[in-house]
Structure formats: structure tokens, C-alpha cells
C-alpha atoms as a PDB file:
ATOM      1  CA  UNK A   1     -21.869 149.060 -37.911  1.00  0.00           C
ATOM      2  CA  UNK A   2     -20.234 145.584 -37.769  1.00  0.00           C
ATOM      3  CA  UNK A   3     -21.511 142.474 -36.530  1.00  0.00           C
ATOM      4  CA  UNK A   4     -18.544 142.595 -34.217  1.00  0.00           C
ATOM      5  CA  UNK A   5     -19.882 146.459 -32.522  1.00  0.00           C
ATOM      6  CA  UNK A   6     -23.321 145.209 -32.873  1.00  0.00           C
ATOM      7  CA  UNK A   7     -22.188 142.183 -30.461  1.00  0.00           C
ATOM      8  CA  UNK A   8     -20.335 144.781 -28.241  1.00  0.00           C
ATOM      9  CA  UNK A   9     -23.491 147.255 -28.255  1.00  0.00           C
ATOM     10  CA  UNK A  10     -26.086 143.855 -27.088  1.00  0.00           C
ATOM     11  CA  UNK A  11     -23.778 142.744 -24.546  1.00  0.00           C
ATOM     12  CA  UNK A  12     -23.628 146.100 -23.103  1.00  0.00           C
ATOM     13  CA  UNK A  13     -27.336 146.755 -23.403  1.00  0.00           C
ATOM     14  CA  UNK A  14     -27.901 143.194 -21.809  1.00  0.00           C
ATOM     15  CA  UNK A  15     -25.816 144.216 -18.896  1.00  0.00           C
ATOM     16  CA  UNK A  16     -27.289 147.455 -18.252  1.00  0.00           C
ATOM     17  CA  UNK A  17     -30.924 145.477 -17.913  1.00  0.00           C
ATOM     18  CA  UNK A  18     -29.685 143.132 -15.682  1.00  0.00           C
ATOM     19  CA  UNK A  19     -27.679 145.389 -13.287  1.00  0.00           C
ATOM     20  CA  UNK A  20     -31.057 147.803 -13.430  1.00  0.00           C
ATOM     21  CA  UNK A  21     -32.947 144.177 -12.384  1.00  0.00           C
ATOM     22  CA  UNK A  22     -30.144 143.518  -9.528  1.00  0.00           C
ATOM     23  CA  UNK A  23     -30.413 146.893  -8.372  1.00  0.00           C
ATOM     24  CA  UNK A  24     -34.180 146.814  -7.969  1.00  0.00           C
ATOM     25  CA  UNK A  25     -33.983 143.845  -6.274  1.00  0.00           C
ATOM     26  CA  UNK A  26     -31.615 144.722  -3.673  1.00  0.00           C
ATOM     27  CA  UNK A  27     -33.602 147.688  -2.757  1.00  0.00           C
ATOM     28  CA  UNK A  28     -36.326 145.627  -2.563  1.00  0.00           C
ATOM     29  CA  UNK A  29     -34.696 142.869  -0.222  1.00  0.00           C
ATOM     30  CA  UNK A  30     -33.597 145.788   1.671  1.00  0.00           C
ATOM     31  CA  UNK A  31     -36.798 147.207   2.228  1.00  0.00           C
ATOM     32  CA  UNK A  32     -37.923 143.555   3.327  1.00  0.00           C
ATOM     33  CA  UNK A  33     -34.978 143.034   5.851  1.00  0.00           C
ATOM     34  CA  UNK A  34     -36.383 146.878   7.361  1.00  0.00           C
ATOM     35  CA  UNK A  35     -40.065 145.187   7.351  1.00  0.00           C
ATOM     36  CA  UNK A  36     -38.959 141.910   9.426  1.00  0.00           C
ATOM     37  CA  UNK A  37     -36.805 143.834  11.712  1.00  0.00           C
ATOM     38  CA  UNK A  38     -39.791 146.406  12.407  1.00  0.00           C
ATOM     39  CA  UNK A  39     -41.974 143.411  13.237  1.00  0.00           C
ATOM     40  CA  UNK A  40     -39.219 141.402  15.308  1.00  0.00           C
ATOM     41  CA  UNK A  41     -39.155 144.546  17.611  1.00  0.00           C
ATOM     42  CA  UNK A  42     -42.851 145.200  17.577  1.00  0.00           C
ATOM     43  CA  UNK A  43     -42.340 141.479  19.547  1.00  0.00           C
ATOM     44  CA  UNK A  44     -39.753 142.174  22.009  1.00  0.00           C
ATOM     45  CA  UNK A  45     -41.641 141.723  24.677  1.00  0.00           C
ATOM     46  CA  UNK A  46     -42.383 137.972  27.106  1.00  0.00           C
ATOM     47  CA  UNK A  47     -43.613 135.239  24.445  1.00  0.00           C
ATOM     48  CA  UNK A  48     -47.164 135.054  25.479  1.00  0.00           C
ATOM     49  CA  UNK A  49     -47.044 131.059  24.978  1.00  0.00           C
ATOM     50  CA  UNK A  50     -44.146 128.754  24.379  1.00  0.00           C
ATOM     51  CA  UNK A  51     -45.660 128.505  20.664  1.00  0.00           C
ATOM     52  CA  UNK A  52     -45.290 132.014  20.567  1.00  0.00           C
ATOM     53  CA  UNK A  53     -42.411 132.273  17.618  1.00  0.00           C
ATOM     54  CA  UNK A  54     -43.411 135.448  15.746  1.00  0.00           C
ATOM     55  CA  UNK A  55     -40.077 137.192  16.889  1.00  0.00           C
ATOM     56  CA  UNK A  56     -37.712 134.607  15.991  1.00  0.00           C
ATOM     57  CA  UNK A  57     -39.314 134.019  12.927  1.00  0.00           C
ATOM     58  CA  UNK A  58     -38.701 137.685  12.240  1.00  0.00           C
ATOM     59  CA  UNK A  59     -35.596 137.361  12.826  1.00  0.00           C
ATOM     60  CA  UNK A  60     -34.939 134.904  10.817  1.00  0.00           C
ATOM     61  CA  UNK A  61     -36.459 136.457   7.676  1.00  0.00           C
ATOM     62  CA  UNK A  62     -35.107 139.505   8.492  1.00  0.00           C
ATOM     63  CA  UNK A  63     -31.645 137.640   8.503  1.00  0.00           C
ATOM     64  CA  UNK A  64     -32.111 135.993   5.174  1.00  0.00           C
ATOM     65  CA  UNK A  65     -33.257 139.487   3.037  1.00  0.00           C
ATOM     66  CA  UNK A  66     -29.954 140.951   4.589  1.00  0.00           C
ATOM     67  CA  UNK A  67     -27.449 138.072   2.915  1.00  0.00           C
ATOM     68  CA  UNK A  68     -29.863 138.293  -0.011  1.00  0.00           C
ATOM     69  CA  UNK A  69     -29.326 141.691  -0.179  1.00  0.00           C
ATOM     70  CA  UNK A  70     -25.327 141.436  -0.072  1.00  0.00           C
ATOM     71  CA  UNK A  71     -25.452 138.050  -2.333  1.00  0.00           C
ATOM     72  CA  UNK A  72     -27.295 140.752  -4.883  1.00  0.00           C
ATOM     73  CA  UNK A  73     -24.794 143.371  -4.200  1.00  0.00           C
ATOM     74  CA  UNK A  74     -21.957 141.601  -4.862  1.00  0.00           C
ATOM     75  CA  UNK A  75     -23.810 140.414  -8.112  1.00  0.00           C
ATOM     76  CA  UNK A  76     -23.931 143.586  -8.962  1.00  0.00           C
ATOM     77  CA  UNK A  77     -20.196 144.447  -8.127  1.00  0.00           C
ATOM     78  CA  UNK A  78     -19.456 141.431 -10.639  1.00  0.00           C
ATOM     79  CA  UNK A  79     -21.941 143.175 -13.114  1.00  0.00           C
ATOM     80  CA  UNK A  80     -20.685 146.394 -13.254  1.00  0.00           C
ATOM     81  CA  UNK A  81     -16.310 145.150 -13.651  1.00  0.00           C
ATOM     82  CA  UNK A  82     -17.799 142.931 -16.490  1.00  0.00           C
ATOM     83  CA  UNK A  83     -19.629 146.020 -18.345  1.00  0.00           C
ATOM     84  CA  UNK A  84     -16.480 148.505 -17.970  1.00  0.00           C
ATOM     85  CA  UNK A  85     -14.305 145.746 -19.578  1.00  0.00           C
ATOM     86  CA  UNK A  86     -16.131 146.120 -22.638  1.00  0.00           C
ATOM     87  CA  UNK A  87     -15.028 148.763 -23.976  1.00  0.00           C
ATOM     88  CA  UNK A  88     -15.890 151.504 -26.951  1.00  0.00           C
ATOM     89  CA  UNK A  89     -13.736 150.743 -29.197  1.00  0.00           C
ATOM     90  CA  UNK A  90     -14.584 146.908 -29.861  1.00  0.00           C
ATOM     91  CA  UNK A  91     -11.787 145.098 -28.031  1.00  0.00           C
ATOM     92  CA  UNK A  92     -12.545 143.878 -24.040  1.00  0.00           C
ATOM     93  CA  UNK A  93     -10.452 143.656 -21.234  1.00  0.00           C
ATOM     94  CA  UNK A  94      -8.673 140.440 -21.268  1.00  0.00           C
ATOM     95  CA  UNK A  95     -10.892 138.773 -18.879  1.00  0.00           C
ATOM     96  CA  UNK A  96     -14.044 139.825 -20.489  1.00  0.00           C
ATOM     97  CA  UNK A  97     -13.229 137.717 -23.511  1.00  0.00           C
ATOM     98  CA  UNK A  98     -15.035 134.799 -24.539  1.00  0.00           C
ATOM     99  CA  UNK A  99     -14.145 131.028 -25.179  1.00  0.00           C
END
């Protein structure tokens, strides 16, 4: 092997960890934004006090895991154009270069 494949072979293994990571955290998040909205529901009801915020606040986190979720998807997107550009036979897509 060259030093120029060996390059090609780490970048690819380095973005086949990282969209593995991205992956598992996405599922994660979404598995978060399910938990928030389960307990934002489980509140629906009349706010027993006016300091009563465990729906909104819920909500809110339930909100945030779902644009962390698409924020990590489109991570991912990003991930997987840059690991098809590098391609088998040593040369990348144009944008793929570096420098």
C-alpha cells in the first residue's frame, strides 16, 4: 500500500466512526424528544399552581432533542456525501480535496 491509499483507507475509517457516533446520537435524541413529549402529555391537565411549569418545561426539552435530532441528521447527511467522494481508487471528488 501507499502512504497516499493508507491516507484514503484512515479518512474513510474515521468517517465511518463518526457517522456510527452521529447515528447513535440521533437515535438517542430521538428517544429523548419521545420521553419529554410522553411527560408533557402526562401534564395536560389544569396547572395545579401558577408555579406549576412541568408541562412547558416538557415542552421545551422536548422541542430542543427534536432540532438536535435534525442538527445531527443533517450532520450526518454532510458525513455520508463527504465519505462517497472518496473514492477506491485514490483520487476524491473535487470537493473532497484538501488545501
Amino acid at each position: 500500500m501507499t502512504m497516499k491509499s493508507d491516507n484514503f483507507d484512515l479518512r474513510k475509517k474515521v468517517l465511518d466512526k463518526l457517522i456510527d457516533m452521529i447515528e447513535e446520537m440521533a437515535v438517542r435524541a430521538e428517544a429523548s424528544r419521545c420521553d419529554a413529549q410522553a411527560r408533557a402529555n402526562e401534564h395536560a391537565g389544569k396547572l395545579e399552581s401558577r408555579f406549576d411549569t412541568f408541562r412547558e418545561e416538557a415542552q421545551y426539552l422536548a422541542y430542543g432533542q427534536g432540532l438536535r435530532r435534525e442538527e445531527l441528521l443533517r450532520s450526518l447527511d454532510l458525513c455520508h456525501r463527504l465519505r462517497a467522494g472518496i473514492r477506491d481508487d485514490g483520487e476524491d471528488s473535487e470537493w473532497v480535496r484538501p488545501g
